[in-house]
C-alpha atoms as a PDB file:
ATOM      1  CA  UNK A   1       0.640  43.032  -4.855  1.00  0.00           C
ATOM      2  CA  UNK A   2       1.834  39.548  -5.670  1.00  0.00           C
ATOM      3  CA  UNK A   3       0.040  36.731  -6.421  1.00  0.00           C
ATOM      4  CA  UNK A   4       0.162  33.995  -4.487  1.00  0.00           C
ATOM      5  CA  UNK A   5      -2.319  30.935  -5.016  1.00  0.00           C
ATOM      6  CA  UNK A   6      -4.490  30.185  -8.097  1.00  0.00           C
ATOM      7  CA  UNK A   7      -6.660  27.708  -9.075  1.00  0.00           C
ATOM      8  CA  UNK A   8      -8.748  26.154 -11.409  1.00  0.00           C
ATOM      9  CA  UNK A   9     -10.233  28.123 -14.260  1.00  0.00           C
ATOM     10  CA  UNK A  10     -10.073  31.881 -15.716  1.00  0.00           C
ATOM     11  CA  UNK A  11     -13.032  32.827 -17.715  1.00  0.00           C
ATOM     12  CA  UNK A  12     -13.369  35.975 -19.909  1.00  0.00           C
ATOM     13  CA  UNK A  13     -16.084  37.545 -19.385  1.00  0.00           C
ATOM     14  CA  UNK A  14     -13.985  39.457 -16.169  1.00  0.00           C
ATOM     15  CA  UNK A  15     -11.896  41.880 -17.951  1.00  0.00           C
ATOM     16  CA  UNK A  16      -8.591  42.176 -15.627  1.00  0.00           C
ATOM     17  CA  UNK A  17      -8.074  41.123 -11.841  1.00  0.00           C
ATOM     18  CA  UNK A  18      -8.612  43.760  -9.488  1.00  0.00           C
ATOM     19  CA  UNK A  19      -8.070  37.058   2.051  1.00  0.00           C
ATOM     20  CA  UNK A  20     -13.296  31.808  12.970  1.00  0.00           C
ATOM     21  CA  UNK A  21     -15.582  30.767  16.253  1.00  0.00           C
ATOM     22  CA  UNK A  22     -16.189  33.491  19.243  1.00  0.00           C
ATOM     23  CA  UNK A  23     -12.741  34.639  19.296  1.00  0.00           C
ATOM     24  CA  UNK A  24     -11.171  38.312  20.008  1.00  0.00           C
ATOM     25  CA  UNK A  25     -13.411  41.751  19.610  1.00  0.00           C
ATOM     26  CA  UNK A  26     -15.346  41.446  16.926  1.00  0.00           C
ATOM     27  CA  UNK A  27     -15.964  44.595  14.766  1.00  0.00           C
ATOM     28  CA  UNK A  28     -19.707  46.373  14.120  1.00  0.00           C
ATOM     29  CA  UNK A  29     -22.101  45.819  11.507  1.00  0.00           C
ATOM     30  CA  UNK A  30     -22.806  48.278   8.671  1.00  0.00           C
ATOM     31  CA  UNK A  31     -26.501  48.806   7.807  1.00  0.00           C
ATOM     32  CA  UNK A  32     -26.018  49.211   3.738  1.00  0.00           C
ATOM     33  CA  UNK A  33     -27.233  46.368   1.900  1.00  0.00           C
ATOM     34  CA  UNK A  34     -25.811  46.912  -1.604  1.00  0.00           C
ATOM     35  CA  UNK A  35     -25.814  44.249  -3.922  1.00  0.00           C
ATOM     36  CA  UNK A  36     -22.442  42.590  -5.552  1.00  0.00           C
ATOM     37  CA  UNK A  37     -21.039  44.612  -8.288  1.00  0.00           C
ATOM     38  CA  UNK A  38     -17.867  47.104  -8.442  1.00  0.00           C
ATOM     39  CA  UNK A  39     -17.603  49.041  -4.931  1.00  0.00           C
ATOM     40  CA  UNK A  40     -15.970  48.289  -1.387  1.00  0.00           C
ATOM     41  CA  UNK A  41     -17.147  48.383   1.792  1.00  0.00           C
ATOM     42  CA  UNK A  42     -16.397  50.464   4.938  1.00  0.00           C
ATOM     43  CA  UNK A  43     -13.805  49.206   6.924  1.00  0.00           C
ATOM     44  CA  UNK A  44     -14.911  47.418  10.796  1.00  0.00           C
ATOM     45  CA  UNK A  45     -12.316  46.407  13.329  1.00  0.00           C
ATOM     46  CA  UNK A  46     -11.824  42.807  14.558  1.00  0.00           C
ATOM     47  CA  UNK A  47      -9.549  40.849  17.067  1.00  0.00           C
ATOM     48  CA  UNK A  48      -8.117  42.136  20.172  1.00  0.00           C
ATOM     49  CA  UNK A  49      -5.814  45.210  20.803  1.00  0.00           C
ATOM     50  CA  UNK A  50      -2.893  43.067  21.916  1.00  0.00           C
ATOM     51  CA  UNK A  51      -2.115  39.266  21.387  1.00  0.00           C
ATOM     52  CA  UNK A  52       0.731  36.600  22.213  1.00  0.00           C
ATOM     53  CA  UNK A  53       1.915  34.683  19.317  1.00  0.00           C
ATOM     54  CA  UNK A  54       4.445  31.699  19.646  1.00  0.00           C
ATOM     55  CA  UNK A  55       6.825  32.116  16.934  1.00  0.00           C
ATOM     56  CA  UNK A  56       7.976  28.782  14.975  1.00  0.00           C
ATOM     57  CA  UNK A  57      11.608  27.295  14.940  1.00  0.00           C
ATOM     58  CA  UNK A  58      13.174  25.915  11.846  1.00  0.00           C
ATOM     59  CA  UNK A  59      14.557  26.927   8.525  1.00  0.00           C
ATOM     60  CA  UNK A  60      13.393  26.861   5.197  1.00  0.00           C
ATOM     61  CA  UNK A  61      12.390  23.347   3.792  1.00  0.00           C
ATOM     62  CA  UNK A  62      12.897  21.517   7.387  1.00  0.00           C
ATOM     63  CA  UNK A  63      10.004  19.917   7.204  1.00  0.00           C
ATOM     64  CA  UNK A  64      10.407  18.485  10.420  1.00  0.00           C
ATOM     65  CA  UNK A  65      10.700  21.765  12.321  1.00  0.00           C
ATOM     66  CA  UNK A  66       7.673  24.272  13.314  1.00  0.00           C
ATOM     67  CA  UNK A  67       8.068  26.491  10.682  1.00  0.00           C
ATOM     68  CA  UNK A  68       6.947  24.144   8.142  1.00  0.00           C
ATOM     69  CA  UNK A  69       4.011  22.748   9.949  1.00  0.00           C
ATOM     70  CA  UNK A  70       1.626  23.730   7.076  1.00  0.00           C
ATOM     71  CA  UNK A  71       4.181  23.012   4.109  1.00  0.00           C
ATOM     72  CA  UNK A  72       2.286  19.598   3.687  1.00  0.00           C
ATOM     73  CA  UNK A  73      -1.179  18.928   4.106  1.00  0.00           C
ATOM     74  CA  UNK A  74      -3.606  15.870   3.616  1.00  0.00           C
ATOM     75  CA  UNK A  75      -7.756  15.948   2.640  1.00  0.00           C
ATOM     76  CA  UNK A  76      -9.784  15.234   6.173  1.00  0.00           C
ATOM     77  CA  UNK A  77     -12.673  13.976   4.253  1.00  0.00           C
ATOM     78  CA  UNK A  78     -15.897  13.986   6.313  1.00  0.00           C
ATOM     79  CA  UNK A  79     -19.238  11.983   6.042  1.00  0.00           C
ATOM     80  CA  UNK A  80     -22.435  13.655   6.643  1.00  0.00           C
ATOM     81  CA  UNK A  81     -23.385  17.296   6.685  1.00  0.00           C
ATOM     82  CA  UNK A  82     -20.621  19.570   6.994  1.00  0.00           C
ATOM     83  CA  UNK A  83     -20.922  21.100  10.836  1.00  0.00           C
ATOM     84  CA  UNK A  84     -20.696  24.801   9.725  1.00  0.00           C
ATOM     85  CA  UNK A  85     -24.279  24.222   7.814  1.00  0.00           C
ATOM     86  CA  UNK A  86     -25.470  23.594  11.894  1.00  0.00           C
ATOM     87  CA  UNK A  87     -23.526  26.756  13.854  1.00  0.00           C
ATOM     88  CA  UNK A  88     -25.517  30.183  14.170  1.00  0.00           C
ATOM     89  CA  UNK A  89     -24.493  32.428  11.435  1.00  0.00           C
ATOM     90  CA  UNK A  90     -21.494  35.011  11.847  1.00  0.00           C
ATOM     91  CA  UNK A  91     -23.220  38.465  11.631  1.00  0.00           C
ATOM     92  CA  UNK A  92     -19.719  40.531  12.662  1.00  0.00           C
ATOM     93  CA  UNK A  93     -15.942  39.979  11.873  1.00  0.00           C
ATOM     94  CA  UNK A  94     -14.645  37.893  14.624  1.00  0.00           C
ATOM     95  CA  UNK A  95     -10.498  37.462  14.545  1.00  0.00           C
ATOM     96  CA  UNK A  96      -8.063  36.464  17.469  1.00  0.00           C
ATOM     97  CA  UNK A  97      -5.613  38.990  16.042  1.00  0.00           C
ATOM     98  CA  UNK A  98      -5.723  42.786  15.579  1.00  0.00           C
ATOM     99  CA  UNK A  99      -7.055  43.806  12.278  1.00  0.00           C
ATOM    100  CA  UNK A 100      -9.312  45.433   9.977  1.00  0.00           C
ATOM    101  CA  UNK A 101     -11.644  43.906   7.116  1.00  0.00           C
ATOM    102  CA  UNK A 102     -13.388  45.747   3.641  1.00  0.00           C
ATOM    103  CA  UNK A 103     -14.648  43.625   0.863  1.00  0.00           C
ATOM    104  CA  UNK A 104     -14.082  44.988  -2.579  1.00  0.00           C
ATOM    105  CA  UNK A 105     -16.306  43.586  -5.218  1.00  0.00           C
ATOM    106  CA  UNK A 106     -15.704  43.758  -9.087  1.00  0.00           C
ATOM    107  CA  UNK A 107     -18.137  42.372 -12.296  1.00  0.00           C
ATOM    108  CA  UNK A 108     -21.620  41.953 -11.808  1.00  0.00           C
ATOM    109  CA  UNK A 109     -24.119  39.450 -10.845  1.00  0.00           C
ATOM    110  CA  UNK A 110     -23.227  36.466 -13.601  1.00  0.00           C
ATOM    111  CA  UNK A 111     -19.248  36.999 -12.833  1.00  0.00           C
ATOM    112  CA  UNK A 112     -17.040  38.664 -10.101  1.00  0.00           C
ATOM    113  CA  UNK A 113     -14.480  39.087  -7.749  1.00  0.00           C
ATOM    114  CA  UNK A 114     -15.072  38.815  -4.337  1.00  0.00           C
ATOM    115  CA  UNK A 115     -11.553  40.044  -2.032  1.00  0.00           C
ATOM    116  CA  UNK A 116     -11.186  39.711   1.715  1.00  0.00           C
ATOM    117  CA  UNK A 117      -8.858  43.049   1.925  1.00  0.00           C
ATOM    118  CA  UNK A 118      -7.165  42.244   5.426  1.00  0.00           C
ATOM    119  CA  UNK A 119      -4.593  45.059   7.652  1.00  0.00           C
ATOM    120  CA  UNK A 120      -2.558  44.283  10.514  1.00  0.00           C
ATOM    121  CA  UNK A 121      -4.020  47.549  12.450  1.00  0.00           C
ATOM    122  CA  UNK A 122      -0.854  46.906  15.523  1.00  0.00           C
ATOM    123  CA  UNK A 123       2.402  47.979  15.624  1.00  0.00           C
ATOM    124  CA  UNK A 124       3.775  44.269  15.997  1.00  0.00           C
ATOM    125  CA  UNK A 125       3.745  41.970  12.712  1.00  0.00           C
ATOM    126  CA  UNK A 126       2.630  38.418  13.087  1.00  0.00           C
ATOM    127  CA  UNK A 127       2.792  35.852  10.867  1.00  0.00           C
ATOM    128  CA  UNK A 128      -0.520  34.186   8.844  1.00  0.00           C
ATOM    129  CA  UNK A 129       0.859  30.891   8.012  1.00  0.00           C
ATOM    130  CA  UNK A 130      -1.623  28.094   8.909  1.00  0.00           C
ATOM    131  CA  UNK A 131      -4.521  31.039   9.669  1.00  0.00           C
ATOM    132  CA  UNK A 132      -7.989  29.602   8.835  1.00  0.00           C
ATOM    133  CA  UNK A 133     -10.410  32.044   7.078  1.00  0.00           C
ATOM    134  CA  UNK A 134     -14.049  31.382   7.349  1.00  0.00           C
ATOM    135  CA  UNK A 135     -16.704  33.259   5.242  1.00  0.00           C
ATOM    136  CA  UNK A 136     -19.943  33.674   3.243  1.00  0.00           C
ATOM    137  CA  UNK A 137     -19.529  34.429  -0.870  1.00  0.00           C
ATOM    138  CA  UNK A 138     -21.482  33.829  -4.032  1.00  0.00           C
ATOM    139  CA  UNK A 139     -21.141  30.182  -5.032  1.00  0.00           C
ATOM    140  CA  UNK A 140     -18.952  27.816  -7.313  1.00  0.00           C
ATOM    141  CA  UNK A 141     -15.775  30.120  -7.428  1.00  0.00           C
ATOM    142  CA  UNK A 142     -13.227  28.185 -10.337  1.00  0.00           C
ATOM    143  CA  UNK A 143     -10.175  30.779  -9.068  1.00  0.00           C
ATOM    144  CA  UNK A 144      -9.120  31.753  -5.336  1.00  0.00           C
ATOM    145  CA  UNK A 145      -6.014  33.442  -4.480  1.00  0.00           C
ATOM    146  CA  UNK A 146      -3.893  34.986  -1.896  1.00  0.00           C
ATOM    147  CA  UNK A 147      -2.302  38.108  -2.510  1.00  0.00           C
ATOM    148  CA  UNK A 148       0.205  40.174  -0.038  1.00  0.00           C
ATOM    149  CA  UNK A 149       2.033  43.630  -0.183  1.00  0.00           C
ATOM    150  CA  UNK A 150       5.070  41.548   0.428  1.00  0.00           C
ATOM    151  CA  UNK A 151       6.853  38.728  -1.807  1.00  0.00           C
ATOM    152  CA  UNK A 152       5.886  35.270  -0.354  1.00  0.00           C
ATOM    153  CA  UNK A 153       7.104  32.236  -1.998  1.00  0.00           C
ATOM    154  CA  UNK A 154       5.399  28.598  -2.437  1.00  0.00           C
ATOM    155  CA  UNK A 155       1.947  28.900  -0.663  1.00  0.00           C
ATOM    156  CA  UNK A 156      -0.250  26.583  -0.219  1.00  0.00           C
ATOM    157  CA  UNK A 157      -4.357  25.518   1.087  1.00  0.00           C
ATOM    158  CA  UNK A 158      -6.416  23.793   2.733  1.00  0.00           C
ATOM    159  CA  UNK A 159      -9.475  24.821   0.986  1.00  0.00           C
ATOM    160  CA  UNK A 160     -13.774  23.293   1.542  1.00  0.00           C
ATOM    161  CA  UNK A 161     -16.848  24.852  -0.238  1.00  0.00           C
ATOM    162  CA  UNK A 162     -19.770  24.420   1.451  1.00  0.00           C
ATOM    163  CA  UNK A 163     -23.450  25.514  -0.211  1.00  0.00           C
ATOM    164  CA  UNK A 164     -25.461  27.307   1.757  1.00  0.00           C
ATOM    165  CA  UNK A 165     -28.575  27.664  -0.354  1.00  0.00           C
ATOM    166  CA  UNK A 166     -29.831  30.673  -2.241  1.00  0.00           C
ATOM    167  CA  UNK A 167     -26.586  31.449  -4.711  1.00  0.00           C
ATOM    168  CA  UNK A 168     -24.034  31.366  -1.394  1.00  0.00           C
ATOM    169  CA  UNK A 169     -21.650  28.861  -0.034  1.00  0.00           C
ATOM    170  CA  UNK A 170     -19.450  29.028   3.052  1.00  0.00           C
ATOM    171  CA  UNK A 171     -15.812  28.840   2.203  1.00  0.00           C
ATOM    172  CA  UNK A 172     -13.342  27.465   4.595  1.00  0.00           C
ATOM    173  CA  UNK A 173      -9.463  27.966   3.648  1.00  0.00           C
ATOM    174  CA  UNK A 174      -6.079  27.478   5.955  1.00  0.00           C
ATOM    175  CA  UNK A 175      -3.249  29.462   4.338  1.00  0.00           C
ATOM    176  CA  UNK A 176       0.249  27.730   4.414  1.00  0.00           C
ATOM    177  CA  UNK A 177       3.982  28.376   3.099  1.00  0.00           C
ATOM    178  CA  UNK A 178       6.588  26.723   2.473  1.00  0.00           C
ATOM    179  CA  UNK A 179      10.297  26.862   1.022  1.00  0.00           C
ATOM    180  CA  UNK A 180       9.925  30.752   2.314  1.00  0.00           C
ATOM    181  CA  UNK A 181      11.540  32.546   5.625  1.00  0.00           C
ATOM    182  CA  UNK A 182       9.520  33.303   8.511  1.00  0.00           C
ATOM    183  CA  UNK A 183       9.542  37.089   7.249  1.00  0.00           C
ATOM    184  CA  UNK A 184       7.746  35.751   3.482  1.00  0.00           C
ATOM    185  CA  UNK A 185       4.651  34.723   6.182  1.00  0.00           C
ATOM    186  CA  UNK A 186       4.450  37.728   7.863  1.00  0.00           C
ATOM    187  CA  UNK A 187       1.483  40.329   7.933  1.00  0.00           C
ATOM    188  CA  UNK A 188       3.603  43.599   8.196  1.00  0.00           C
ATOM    189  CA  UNK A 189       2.118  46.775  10.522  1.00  0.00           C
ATOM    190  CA  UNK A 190      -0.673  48.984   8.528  1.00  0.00           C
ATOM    191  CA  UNK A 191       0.008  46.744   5.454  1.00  0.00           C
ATOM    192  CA  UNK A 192      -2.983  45.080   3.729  1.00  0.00           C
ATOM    193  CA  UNK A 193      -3.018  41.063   2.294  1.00  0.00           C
ATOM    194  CA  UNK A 194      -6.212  40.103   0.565  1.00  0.00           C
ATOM    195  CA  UNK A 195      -7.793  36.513   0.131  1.00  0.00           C
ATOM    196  CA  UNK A 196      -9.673  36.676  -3.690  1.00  0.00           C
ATOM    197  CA  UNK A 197     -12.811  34.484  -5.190  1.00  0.00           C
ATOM    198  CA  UNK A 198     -13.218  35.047  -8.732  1.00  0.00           C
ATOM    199  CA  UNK A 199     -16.593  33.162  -9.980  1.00  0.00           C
ATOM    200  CA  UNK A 200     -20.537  33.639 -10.749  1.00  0.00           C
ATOM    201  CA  UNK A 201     -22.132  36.718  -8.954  1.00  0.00           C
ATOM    202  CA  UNK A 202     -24.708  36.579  -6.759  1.00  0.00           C
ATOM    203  CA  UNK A 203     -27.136  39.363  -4.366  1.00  0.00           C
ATOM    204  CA  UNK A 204     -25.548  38.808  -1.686  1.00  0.00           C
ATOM    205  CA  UNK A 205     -24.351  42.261  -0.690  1.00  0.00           C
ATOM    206  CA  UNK A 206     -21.003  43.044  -0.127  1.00  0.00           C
ATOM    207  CA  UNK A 207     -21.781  44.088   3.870  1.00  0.00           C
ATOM    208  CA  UNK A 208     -22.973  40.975   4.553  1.00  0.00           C
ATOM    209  CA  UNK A 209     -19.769  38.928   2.894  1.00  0.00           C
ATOM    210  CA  UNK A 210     -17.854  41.059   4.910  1.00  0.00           C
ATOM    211  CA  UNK A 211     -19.678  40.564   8.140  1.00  0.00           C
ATOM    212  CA  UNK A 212     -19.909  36.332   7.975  1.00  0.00           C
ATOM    213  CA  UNK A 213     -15.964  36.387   8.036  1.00  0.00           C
ATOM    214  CA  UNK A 214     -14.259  34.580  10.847  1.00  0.00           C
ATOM    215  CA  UNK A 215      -9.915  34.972  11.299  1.00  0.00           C
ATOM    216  CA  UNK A 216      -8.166  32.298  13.220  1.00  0.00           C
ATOM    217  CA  UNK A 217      -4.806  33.157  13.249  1.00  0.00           C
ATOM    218  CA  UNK A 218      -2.438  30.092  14.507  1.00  0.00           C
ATOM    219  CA  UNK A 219      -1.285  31.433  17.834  1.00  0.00           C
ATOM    220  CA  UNK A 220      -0.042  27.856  19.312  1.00  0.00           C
ATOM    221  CA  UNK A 221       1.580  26.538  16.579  1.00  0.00           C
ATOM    222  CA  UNK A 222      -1.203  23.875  16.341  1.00  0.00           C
ATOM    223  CA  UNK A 223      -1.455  24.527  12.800  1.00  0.00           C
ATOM    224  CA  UNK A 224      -5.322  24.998  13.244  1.00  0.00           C
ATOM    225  CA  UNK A 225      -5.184  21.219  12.552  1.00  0.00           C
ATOM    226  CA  UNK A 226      -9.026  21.096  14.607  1.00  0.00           C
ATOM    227  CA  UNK A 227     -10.324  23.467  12.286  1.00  0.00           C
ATOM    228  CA  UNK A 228      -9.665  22.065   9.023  1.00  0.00           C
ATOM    229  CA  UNK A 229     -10.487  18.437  10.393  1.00  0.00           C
ATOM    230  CA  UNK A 230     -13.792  18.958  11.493  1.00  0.00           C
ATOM    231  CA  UNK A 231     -14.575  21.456   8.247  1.00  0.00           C
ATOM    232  CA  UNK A 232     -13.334  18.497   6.090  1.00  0.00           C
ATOM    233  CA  UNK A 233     -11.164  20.707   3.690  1.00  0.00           C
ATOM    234  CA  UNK A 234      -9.331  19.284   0.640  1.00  0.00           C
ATOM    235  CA  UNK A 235      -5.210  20.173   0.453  1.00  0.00           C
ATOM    236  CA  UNK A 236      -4.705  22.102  -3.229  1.00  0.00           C
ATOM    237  CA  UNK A 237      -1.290  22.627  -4.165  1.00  0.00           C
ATOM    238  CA  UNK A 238       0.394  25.499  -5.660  1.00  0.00           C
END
């Protein structure tokens, strides 16, 4: 895989590095409740069997054309409590577009990885540019990344933590691209892409990281713009 977006700071105690509101068929809950520390989940199914997905316009570093809708980005700060502390908590992954979810866990409670292992489970690719991510994890991760099976170029996000209490925050993060064809945003048939926290552990078990995670896929070209407005997300660069 190749690395896509990272930020802030590597520590060494990890030796080595090992990706959204009532929408589509959500997949089922597994009953295991084991803690953080090297292991994945099982696999559940999300999002509908079929989709329609309006495919942008434009060429490479056009900023004024669809397909760089997400190449630039602005911080929507917000006052007051962030709204996702107030909605009833995700309990099964909930996408608008076919695919399947694990969550692979490395380290062990005081540091870890936490990765969102994503596969488009149709036949049709579709491209994640602009998709919003929402999910539960361990808090105050210092290093997130995006990693694909394919070679994507320039990324970017829109990226919130919010604590939750107890060790866990909700993390809210819109993928973008820029400078890249549409075929460097693509999620390719049967081919995995993984969103990656590296940071402090916590016992929040890897089931239930996998279970709070929400996929909104931008099927308007809309950009998701409502999403990342109301959850008050900050733009990081690459």
């Amino acid at each position: 895989m190749h690395k896509l977006i990272r930020h802030g700071w590597v520590v060494g105690l990890l030796a080595g590095a090992l990706f959204l509101l009532g929408l589509g068929v959500t997949g089922h809950t597994a009953t295991a409740t084991t803690a953080v520390g090297p292991g994945t989940t099982s696999t559940v199914v999300g999002g509908p069997d079929t989709f329609t997905q309006v495919q942008p316009t434009g060429a490479p570093s056009e900023y004024d054309k669809p397909l760089e809708r997400c190449a630039n980005g602005t911080s929507h700060p917000i006052s007051g409590p962030n709204p996702i502390l107030s909605e009833p908590a995700t309990t099964k992954f909930t996408s608008n577009l076919p695919l399947t979810l694990s969550v692979r866990t490395s380290g062990d409670i005081w540091w870890g990885q936490t990765a969102l292992v994503f596969t488009n489970r149709s036949s049709t690719p579709f491209h994640i540019d602009c998709a919003v991510i929402t999910f539960v994890a361990p808090s105050g991760s210092g290093d997130h990344s995006f990693q694909n099976t394919v070679t994507f170029g320039h990324p970017q996000q829109d990226y919130v933590e919010v604590p939750k209490g107890g060790g866990n925050s909700y993390y809210i993060i819109r993928l973008g691209f820029h400078d890249v064809p549409l075929a460097q945003r693509i999620a390719q048939p049967g081919k995995p892409f993984e969103y990656q926290l590296n940071g402090p552990g916590s016992s929040i078990a890897r089931e239930a990281i996998r279970d709070s995670v929400r996929f909104y896929g931008d099927l308007d070209l809309k950009a998701n713009d409502a999403l990342v407005k109301k959850y008050g997300t900050d733009r990081l660069t690459n």
